[in-house]
C-alpha atoms as a PDB file:
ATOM      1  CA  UNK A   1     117.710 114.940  76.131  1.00  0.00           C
ATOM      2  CA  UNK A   2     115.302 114.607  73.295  1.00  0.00           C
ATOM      3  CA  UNK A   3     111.829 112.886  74.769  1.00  0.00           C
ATOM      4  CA  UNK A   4     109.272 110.760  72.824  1.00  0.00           C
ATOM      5  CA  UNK A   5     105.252 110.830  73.031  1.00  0.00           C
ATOM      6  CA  UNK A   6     105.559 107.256  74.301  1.00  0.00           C
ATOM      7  CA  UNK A   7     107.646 108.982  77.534  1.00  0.00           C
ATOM      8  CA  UNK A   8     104.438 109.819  79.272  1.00  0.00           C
ATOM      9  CA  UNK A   9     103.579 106.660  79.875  1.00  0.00           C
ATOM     10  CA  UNK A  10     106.639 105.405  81.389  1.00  0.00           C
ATOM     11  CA  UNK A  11     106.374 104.467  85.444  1.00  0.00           C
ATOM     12  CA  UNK A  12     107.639 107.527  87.100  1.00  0.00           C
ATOM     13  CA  UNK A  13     110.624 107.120  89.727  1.00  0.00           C
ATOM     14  CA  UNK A  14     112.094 109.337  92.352  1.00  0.00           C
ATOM     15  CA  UNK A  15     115.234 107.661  93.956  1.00  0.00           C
ATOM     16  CA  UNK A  16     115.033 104.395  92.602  1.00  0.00           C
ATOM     17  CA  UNK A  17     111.583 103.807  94.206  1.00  0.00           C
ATOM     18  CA  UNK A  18     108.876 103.474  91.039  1.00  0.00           C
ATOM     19  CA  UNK A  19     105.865 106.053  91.985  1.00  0.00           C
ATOM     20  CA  UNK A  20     103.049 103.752  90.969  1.00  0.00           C
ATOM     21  CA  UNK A  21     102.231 102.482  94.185  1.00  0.00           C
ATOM     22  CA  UNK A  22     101.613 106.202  95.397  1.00  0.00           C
ATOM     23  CA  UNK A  23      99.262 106.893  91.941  1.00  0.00           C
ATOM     24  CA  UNK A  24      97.801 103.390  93.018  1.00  0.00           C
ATOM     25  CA  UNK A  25      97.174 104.672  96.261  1.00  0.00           C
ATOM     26  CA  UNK A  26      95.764 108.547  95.682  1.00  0.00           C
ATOM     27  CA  UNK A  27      92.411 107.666  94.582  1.00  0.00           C
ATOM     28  CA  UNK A  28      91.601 106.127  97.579  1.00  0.00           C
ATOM     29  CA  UNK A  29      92.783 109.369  99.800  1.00  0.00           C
ATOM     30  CA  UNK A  30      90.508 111.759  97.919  1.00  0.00           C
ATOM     31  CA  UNK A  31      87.151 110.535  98.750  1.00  0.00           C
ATOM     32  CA  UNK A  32      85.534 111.558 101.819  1.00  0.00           C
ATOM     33  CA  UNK A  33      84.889 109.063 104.600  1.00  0.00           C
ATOM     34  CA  UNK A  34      81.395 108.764 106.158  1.00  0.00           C
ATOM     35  CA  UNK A  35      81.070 110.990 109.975  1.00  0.00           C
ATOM     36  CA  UNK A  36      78.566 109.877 112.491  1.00  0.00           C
ATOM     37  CA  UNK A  37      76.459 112.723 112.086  1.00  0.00           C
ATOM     38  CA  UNK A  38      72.745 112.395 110.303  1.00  0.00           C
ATOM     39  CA  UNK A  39      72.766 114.116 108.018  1.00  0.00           C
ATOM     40  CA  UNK A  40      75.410 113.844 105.373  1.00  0.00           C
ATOM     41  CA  UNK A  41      77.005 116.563 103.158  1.00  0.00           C
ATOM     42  CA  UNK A  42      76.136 117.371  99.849  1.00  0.00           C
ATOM     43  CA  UNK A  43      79.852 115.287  98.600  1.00  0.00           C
ATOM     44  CA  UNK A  44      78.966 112.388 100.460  1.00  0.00           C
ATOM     45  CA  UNK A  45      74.916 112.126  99.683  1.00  0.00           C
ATOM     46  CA  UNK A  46      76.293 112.287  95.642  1.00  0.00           C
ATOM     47  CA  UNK A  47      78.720 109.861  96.154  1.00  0.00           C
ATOM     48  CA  UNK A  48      76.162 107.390  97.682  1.00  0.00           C
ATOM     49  CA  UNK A  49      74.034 108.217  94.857  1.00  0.00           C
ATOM     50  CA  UNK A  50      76.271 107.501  92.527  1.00  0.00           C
ATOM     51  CA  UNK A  51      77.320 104.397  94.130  1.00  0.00           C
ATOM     52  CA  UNK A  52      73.604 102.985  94.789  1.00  0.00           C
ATOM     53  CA  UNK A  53      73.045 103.464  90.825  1.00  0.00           C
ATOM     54  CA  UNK A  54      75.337 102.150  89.888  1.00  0.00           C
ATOM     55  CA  UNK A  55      75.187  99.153  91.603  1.00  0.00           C
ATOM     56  CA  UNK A  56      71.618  98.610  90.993  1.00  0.00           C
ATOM     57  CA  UNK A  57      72.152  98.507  87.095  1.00  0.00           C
ATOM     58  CA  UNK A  58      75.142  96.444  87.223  1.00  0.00           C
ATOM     59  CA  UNK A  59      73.861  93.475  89.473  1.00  0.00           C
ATOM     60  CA  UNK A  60      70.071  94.026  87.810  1.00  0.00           C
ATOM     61  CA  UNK A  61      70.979  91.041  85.414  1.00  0.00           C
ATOM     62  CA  UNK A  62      72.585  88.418  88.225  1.00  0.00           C
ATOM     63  CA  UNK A  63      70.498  86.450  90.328  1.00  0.00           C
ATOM     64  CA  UNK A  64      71.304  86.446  94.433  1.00  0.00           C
ATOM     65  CA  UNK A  65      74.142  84.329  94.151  1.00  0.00           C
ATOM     66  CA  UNK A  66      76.121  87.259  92.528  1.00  0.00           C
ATOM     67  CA  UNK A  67      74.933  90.131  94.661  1.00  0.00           C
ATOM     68  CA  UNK A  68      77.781  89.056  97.059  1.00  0.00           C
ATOM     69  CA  UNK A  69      80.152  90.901  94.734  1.00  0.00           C
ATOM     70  CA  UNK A  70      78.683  94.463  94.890  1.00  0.00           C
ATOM     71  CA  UNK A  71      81.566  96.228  97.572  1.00  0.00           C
ATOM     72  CA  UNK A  72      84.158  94.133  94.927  1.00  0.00           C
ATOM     73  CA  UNK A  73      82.828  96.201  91.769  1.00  0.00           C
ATOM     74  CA  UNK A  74      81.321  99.156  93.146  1.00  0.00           C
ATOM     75  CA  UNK A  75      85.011  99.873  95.258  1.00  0.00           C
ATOM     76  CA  UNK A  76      86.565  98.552  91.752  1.00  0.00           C
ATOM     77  CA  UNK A  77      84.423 101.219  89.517  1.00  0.00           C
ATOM     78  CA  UNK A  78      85.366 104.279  91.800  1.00  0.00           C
ATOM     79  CA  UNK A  79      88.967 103.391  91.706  1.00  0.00           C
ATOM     80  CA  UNK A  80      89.313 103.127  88.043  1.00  0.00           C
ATOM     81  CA  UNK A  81      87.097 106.220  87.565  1.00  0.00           C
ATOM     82  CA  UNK A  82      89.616 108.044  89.853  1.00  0.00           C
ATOM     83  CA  UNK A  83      92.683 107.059  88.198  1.00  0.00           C
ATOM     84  CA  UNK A  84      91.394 107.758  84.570  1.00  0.00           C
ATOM     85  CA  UNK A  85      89.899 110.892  85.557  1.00  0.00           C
ATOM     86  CA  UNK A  86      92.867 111.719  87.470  1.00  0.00           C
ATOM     87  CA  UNK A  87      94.925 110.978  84.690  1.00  0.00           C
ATOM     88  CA  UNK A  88      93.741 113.908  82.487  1.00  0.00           C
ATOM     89  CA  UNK A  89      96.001 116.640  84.687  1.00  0.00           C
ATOM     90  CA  UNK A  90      98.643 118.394  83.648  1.00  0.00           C
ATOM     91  CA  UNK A  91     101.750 116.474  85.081  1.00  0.00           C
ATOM     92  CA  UNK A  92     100.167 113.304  86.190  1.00  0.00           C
ATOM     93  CA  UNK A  93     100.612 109.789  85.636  1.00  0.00           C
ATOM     94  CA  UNK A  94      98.245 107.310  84.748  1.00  0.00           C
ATOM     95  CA  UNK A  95      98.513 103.922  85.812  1.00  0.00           C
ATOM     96  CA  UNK A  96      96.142 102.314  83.831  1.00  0.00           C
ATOM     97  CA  UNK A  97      97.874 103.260  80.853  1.00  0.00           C
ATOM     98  CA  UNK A  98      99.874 100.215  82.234  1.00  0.00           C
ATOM     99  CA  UNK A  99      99.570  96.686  80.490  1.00  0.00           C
ATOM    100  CA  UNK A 100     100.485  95.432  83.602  1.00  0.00           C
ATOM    101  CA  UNK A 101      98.589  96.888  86.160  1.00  0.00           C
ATOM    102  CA  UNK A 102      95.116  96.093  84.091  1.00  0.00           C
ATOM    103  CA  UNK A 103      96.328  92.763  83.244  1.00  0.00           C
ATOM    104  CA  UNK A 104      97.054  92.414  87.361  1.00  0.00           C
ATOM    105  CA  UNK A 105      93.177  93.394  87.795  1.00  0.00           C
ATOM    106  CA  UNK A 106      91.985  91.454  85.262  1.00  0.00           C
ATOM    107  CA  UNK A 107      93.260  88.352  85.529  1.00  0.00           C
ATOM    108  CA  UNK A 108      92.434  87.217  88.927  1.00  0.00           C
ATOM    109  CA  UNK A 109      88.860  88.105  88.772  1.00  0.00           C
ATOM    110  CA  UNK A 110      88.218  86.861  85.979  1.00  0.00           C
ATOM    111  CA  UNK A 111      89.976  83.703  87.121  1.00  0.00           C
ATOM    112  CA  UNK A 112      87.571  83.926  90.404  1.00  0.00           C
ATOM    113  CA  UNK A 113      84.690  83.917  88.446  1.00  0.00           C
ATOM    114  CA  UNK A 114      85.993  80.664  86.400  1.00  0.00           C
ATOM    115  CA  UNK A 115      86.322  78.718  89.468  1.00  0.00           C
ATOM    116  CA  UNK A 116      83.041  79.681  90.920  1.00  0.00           C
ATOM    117  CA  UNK A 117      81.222  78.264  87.831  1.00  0.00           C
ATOM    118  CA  UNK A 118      83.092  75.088  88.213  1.00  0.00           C
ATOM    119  CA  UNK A 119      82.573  75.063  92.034  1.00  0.00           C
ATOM    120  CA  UNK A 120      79.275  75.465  91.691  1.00  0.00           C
ATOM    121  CA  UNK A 121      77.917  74.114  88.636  1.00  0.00           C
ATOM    122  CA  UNK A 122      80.890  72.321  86.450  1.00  0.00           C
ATOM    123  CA  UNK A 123      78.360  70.371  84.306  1.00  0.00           C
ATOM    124  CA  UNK A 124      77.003  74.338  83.220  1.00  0.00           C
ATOM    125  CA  UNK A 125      80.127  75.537  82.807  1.00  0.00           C
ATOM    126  CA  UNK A 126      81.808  72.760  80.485  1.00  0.00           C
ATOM    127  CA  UNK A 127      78.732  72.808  78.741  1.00  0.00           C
ATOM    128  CA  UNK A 128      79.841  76.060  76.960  1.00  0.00           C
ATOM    129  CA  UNK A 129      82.749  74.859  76.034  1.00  0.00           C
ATOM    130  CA  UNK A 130      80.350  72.358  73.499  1.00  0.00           C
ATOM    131  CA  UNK A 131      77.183  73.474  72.164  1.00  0.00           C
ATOM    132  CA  UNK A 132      74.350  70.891  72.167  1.00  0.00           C
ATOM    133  CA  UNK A 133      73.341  69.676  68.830  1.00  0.00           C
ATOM    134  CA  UNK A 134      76.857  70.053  67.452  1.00  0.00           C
ATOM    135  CA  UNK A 135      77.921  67.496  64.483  1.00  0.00           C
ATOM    136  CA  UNK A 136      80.956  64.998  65.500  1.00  0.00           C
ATOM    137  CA  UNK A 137      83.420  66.084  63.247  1.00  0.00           C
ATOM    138  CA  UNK A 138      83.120  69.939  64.525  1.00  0.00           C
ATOM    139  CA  UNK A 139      83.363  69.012  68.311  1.00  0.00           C
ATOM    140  CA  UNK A 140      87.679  68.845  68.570  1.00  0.00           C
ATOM    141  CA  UNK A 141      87.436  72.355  66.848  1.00  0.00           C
ATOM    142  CA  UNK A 142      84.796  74.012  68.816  1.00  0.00           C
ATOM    143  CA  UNK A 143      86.011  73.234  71.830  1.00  0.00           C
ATOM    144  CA  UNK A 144      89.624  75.067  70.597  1.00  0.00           C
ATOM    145  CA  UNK A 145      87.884  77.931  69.724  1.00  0.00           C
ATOM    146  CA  UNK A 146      86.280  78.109  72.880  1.00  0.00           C
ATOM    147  CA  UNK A 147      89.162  77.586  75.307  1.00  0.00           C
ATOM    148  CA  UNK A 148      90.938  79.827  73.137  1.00  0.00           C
ATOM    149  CA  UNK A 149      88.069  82.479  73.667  1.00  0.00           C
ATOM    150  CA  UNK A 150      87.712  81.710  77.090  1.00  0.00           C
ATOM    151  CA  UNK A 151      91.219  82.474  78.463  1.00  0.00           C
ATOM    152  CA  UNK A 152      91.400  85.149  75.700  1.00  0.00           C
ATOM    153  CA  UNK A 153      88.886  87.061  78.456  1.00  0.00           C
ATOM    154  CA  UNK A 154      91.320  88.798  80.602  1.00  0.00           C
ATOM    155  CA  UNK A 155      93.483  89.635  77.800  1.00  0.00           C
ATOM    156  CA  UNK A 156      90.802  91.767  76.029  1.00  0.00           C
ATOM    157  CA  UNK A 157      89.730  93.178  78.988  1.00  0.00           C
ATOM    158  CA  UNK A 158      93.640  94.272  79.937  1.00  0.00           C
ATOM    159  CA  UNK A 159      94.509  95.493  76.510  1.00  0.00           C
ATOM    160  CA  UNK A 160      90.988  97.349  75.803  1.00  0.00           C
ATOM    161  CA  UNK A 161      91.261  99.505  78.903  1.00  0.00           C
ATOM    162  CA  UNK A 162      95.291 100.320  78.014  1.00  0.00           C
ATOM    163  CA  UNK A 163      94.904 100.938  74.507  1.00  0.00           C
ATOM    164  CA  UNK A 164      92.037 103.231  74.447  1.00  0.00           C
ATOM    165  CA  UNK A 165      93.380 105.466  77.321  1.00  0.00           C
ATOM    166  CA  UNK A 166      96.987 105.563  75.442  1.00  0.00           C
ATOM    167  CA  UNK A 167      95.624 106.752  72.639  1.00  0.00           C
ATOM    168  CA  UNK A 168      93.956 109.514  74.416  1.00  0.00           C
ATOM    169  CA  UNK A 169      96.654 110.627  75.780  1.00  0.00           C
ATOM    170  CA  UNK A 170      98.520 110.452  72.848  1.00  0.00           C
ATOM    171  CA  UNK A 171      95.967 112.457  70.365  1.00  0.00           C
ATOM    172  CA  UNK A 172      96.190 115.294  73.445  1.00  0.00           C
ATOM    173  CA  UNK A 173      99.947 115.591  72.991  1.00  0.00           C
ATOM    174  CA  UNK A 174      99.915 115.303  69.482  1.00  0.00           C
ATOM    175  CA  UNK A 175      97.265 117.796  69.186  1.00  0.00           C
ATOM    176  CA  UNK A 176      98.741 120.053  71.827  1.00  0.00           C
ATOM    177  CA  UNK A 177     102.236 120.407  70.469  1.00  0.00           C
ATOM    178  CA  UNK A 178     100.798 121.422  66.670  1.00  0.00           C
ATOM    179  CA  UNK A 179      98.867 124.194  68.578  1.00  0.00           C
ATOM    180  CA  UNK A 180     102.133 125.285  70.105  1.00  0.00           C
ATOM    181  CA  UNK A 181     104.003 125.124  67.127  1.00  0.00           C
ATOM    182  CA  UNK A 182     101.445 126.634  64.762  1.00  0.00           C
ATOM    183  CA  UNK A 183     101.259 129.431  67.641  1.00  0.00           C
ATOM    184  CA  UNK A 184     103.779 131.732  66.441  1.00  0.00           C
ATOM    185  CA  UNK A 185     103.320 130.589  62.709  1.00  0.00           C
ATOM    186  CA  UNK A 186      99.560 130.840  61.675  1.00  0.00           C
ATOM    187  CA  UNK A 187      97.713 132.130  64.907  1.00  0.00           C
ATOM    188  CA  UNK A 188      94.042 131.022  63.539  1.00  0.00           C
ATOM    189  CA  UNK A 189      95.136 127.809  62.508  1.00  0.00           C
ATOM    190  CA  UNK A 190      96.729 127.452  66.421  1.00  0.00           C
ATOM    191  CA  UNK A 191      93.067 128.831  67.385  1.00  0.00           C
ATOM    192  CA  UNK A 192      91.375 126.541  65.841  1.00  0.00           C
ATOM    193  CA  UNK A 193      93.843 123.066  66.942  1.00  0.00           C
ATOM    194  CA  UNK A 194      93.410 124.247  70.282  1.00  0.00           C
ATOM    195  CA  UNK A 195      89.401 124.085  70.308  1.00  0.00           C
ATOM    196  CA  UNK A 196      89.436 121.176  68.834  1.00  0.00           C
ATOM    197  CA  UNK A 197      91.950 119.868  71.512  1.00  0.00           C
ATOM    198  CA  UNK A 198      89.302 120.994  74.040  1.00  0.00           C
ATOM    199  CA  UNK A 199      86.759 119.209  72.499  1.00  0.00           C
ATOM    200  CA  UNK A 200      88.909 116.267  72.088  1.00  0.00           C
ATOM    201  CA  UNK A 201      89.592 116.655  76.129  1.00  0.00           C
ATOM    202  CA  UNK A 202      86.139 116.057  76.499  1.00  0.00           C
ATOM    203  CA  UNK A 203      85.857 113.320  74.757  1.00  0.00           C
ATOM    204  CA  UNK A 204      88.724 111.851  76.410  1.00  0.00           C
ATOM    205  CA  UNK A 205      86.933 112.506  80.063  1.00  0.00           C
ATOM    206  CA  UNK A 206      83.411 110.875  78.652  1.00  0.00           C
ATOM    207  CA  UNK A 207      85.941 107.453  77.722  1.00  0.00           C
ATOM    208  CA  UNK A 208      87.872 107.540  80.672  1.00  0.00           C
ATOM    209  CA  UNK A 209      84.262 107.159  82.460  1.00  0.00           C
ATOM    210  CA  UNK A 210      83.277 104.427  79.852  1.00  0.00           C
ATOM    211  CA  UNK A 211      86.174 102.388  80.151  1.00  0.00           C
ATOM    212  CA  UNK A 212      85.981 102.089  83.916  1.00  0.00           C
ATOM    213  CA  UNK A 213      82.455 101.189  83.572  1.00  0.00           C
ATOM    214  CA  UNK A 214      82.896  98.287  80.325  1.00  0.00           C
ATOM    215  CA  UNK A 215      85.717  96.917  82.584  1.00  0.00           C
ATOM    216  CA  UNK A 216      83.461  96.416  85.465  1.00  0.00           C
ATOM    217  CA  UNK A 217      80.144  95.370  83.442  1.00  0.00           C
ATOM    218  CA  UNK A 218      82.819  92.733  80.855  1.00  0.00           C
ATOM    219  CA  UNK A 219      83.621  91.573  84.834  1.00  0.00           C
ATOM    220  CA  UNK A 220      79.822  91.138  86.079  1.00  0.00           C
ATOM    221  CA  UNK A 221      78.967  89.283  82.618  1.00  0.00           C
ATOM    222  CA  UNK A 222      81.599  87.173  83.270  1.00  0.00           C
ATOM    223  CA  UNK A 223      79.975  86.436  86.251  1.00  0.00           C
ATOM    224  CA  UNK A 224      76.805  85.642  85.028  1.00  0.00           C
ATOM    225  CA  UNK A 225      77.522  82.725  83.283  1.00  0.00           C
ATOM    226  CA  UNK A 226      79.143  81.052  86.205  1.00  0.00           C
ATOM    227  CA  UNK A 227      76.514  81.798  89.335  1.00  0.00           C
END
């Protein structure tokens, strides 16, 4: 059975039941769960570190009104950190490498955040839809352009996660089967593909990390305009 690159990123299944609900689901088992003792270990003081940072930063730019979200992006951040990161081993699966599954993310909160701008302040919100001070005959075409950019949101935030991890994953392979095949052929030329596929490993960690964190901070700007 000859495979393709574009096989990796195809839903694994193990007797008819699709696996992506248990790569969905991992994440969540790995990170330690606070004990009633009072003094925390050194996994658990870093990962409240980590998560106190990071929220800071993120909600620095919303007023009160949008502080209510924290648990939402903090739990979303760790869980797309986890499944990019754990993504990057040997005989995994990555489900955000899935149109789908980002698109399934993506579009309800940013839908949530659409309806609490017109819950709370629809005069503010329509008002971006028209600029003040624009002339007549440009009004029926900004406002196009501006639904059109508006529910073009989730879309871009769906298809920027997928495509940058895909490609990734694909330079890897790519770059790990011409060090295999230049192995046995020209050794230093195999050598030197196969540093530059550790560098390029690195790289891919550093925009797994990124990724998770512009899909949470596109989210919380989102936000911003409607609280």
């Amino acid at each position: 059975m000859v495979l393709s690159f574009f096989d990796q990123f195809m839903s694994p299944v193990c007797f008819g039941i699709p696996l992506i609900a248990l790569a969905i689901t991992l994440p969540w088992i790995l990170f330690p769960t606070p004990q009633a003792r009072w003094l925390n270990n050194r996994v658990l003081t870093l990962q409240g570190w980590f998560i106190n940072r990071f929220t800071s930063q993120l909600l620095l730019p919303l007023n009160p009104g949008g502080h209510k979200w924290a648990v939402l992006f903090a739990s979303l951040m760790l869980f797309l950190l986890s499944i990019n990161m754990l993504g990057l081993l040997p005989y995994t699966f990555t489900p955000t490498t899935q149109l789908s599954l980002n698109l399934g993310l993506a579009v309800p909160l940013w839908l949530a955040t659409v309806i609490i701008g017109m819950w709370n302040q629809p005069t503010h919100a329509l008002g971006h839809f028209l600029p003040e001070g624009t002339p007549t005959p440009l009004i029926p075409v900004l406002i196009i352009i501006e639904t059109i950019s508006l529910f073009i949101r989730p879309l871009a935030l769906g298809v920027r996660l997928t495509a940058n991890l895909t490609a990734g994953h694909l330079l890897i392979q790519l770059i790990a089967t011409a060090a295999f095949v230049l192995l046995s052929v020209m050794p230093v030329v195999a050598i030197l593909t196969s540093v530059v596929l550790f560098l390029l490993t690195l790289l891919e960690v550093a925009v797994a990390m990124i990724q998770a964190y512009v899909f949470v901070l596109l989210l919380s700007l989102y936000l911003q305009e409607n609280v």
